[in-house]
Protein backbone atom coordinates (compact mmCIF):
# COMPACT_ATOMS: atom_id res chain seq x y z
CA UNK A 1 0.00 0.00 0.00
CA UNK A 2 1.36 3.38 -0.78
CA UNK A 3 1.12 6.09 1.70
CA UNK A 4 0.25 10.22 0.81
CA UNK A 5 3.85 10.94 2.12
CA UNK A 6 5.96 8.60 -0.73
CA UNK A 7 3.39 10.42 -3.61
CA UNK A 8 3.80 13.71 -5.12
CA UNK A 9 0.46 15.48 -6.61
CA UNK A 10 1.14 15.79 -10.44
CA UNK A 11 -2.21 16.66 -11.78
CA UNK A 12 -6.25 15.72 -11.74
CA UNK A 13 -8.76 14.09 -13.53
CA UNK A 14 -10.82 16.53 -14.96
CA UNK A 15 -14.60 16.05 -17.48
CA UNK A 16 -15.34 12.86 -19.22
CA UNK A 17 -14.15 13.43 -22.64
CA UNK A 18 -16.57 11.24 -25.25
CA UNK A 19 -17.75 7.93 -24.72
CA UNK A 20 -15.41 5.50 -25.00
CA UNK A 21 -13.46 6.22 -21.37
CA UNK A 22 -11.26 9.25 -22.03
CA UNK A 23 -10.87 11.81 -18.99
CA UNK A 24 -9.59 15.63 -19.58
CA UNK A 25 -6.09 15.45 -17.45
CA UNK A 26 -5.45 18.83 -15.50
CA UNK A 27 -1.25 18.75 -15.14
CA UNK A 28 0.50 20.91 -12.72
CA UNK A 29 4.13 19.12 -14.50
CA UNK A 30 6.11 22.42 -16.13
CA UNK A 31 5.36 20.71 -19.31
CA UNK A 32 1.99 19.77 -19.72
CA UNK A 33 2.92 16.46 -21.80
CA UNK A 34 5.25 15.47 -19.18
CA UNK A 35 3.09 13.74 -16.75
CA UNK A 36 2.79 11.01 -18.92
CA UNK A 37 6.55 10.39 -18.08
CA UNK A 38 5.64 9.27 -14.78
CA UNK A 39 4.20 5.56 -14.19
CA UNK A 40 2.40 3.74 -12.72
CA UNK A 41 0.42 6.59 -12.27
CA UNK A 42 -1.89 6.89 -8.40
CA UNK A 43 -5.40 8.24 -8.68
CA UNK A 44 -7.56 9.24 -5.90
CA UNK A 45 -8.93 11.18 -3.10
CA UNK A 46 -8.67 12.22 0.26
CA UNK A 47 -5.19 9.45 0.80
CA UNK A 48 -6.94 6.81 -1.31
CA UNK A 49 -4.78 5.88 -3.82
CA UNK A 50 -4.92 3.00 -6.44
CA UNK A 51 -2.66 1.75 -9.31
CA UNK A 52 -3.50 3.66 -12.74
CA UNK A 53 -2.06 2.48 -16.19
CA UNK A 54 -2.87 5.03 -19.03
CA UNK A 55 -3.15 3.25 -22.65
CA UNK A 56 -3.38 5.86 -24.34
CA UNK A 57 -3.30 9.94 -24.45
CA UNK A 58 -3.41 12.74 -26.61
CA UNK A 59 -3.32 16.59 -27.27
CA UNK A 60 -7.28 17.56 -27.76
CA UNK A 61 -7.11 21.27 -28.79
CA UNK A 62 -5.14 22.91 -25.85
CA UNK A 63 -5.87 20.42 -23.77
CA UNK A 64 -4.95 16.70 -23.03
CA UNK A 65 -7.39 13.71 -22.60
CA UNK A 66 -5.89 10.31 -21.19
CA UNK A 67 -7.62 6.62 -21.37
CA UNK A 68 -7.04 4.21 -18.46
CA UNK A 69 -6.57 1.00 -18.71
CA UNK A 70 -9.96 -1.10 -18.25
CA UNK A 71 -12.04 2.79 -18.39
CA UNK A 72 -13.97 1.79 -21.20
CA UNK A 73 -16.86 3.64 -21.25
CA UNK A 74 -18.26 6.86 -19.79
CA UNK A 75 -20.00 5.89 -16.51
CA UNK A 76 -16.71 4.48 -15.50
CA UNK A 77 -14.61 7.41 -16.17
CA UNK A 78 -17.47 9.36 -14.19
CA UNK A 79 -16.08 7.52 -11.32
CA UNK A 80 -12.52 9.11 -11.78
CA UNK A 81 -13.74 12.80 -12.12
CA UNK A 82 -12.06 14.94 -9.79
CA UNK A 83 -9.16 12.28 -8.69
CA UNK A 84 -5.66 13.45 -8.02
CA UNK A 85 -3.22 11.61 -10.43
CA UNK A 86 0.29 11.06 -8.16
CA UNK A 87 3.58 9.41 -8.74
CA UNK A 88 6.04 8.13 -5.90
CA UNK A 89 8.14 10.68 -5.06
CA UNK A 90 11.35 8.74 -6.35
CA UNK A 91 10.52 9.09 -9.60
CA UNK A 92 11.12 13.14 -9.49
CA UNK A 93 14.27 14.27 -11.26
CA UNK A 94 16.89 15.78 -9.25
CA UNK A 95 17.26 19.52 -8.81
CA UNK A 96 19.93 22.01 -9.73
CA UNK A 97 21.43 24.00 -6.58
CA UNK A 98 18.36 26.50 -5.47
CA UNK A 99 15.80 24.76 -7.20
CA UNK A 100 13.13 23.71 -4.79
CA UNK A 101 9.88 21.22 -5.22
CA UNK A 102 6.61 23.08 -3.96
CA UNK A 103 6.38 19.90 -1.49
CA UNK A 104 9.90 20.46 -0.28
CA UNK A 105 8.83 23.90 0.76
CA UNK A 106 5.43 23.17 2.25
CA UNK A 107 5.80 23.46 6.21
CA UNK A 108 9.03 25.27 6.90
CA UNK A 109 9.11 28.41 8.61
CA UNK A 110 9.37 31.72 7.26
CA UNK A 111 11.60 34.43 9.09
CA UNK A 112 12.50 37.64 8.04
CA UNK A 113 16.18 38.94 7.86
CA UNK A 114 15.49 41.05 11.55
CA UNK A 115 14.52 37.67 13.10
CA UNK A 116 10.72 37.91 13.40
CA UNK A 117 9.03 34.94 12.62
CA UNK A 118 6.54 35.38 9.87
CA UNK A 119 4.62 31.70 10.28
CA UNK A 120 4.84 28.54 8.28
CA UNK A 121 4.22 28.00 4.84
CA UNK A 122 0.92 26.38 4.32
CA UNK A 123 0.84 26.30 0.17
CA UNK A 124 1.89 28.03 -2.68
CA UNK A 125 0.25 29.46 -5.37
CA UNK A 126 1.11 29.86 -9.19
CA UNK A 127 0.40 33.39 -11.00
CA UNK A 128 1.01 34.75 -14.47
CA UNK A 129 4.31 36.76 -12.70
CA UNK A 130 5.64 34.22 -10.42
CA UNK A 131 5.06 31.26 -7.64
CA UNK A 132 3.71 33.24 -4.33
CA UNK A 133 4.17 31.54 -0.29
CA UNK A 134 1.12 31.45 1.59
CA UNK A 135 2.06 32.12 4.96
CA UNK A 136 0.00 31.09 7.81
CA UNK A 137 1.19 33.84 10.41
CA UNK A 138 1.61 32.53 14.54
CA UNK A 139 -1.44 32.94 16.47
CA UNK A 140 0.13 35.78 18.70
CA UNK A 141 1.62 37.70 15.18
CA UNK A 142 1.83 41.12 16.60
CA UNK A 143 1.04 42.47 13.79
CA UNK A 144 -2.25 40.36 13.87
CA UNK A 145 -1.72 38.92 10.54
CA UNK A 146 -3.54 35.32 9.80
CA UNK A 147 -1.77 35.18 6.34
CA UNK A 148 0.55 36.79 4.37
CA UNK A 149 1.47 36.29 0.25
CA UNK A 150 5.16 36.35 -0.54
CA UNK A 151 6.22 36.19 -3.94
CA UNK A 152 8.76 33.30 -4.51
CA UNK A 153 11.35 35.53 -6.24
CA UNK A 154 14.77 33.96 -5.42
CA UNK A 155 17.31 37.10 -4.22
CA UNK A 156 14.77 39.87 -4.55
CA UNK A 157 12.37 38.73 -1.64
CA UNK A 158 13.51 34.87 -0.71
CA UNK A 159 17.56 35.25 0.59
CA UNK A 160 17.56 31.84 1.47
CA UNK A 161 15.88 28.24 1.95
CA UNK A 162 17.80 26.22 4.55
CA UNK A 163 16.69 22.56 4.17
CA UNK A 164 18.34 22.07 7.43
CA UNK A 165 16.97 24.25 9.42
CA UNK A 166 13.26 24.12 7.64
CA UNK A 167 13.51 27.95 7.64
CA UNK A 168 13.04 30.84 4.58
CA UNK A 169 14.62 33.45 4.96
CA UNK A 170 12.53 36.48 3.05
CA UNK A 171 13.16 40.45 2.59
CA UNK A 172 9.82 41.37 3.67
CA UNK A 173 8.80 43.48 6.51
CA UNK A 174 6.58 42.07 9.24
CA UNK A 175 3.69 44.53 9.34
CA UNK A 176 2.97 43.68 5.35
């Protein structure tokens, strides 16, 4: 059985395409095509994985559909609307220095460069300019912050992530 920790979210299952099987596939891989480099493939919800084979996919306009193996009709892909599609976590390609995976980052604390501790980064979100931390501030913030957005800009706001120490560094003042 595979566990949530040893899987890395690559993408969901999106519509029922036709009715032969095919699913729309919703990647979150830098190149679109390039979760279908990853197999076997783990579909589910909520920490309920199973074993996915995909027989076949393809472009469809700017999109891609996928066909699992034994989806062959449309009431069965229904089922699969809305899964995750994972991949163990071994299967990710090694980094260059000061390259970071989104799951790597997830969790460690934020500080600024005076030494006031911003919170922990719950998520992060992607945007036209660049990748943005969602910090979940301390409950006693004195600032009485909840969250705050910092944009992932390495050496303009993030001086350093310390995989050691679980702790980002950012140039960003406290009260913002």
């Amino acid at each position: 059985m595979v566990k949530d920790e040893d899987l890395v979210i690559l993408g969901t299952l999106g519509a029922v395409y036709g009715i032969k099987g095919w699913l729309r596939v919703n990647a979150f891989t830098e190149e679109a095509s390039g979760i279908f480099e990853y197999a076997p493939w783990y579909v589910g919800r909520n920490g309920a994985w199973r074993e996915a084979e995909v027989s076949q996919w393809r472009w469809h306009n700017k999109g891609l559909v996928a066909k699992l193996a034994g989806v062959d009709d449309r009431d069965t892909a229904a089922l699969f609307t809305g899964f995750e599609i994972a991949a163990p976590a071994a299967q990710l390609p090694e980094l260059e220095e000061n390259e970071f995976y989104w799951r790597d980052l997830a969790q460690m604390h934020v500080v600024n460069q005076e030494g006031y501790d911003m919170g922990k980064v719950d998520h992060l979100l992607s945007t036209v300019a660049n990748d943005v931390l969602v910090v979940t501030a301390n409950s006693n913030d004195a600032f009485g912050k909840r969250e705050r957005l910092i944009p992932f800009i390495q050496s303009q706001y993030v001086v350093e992530v310390n995989k050691e120490t679980n702790t980002i560094t950012v140039d960003w003042p406290a009260d913002f």
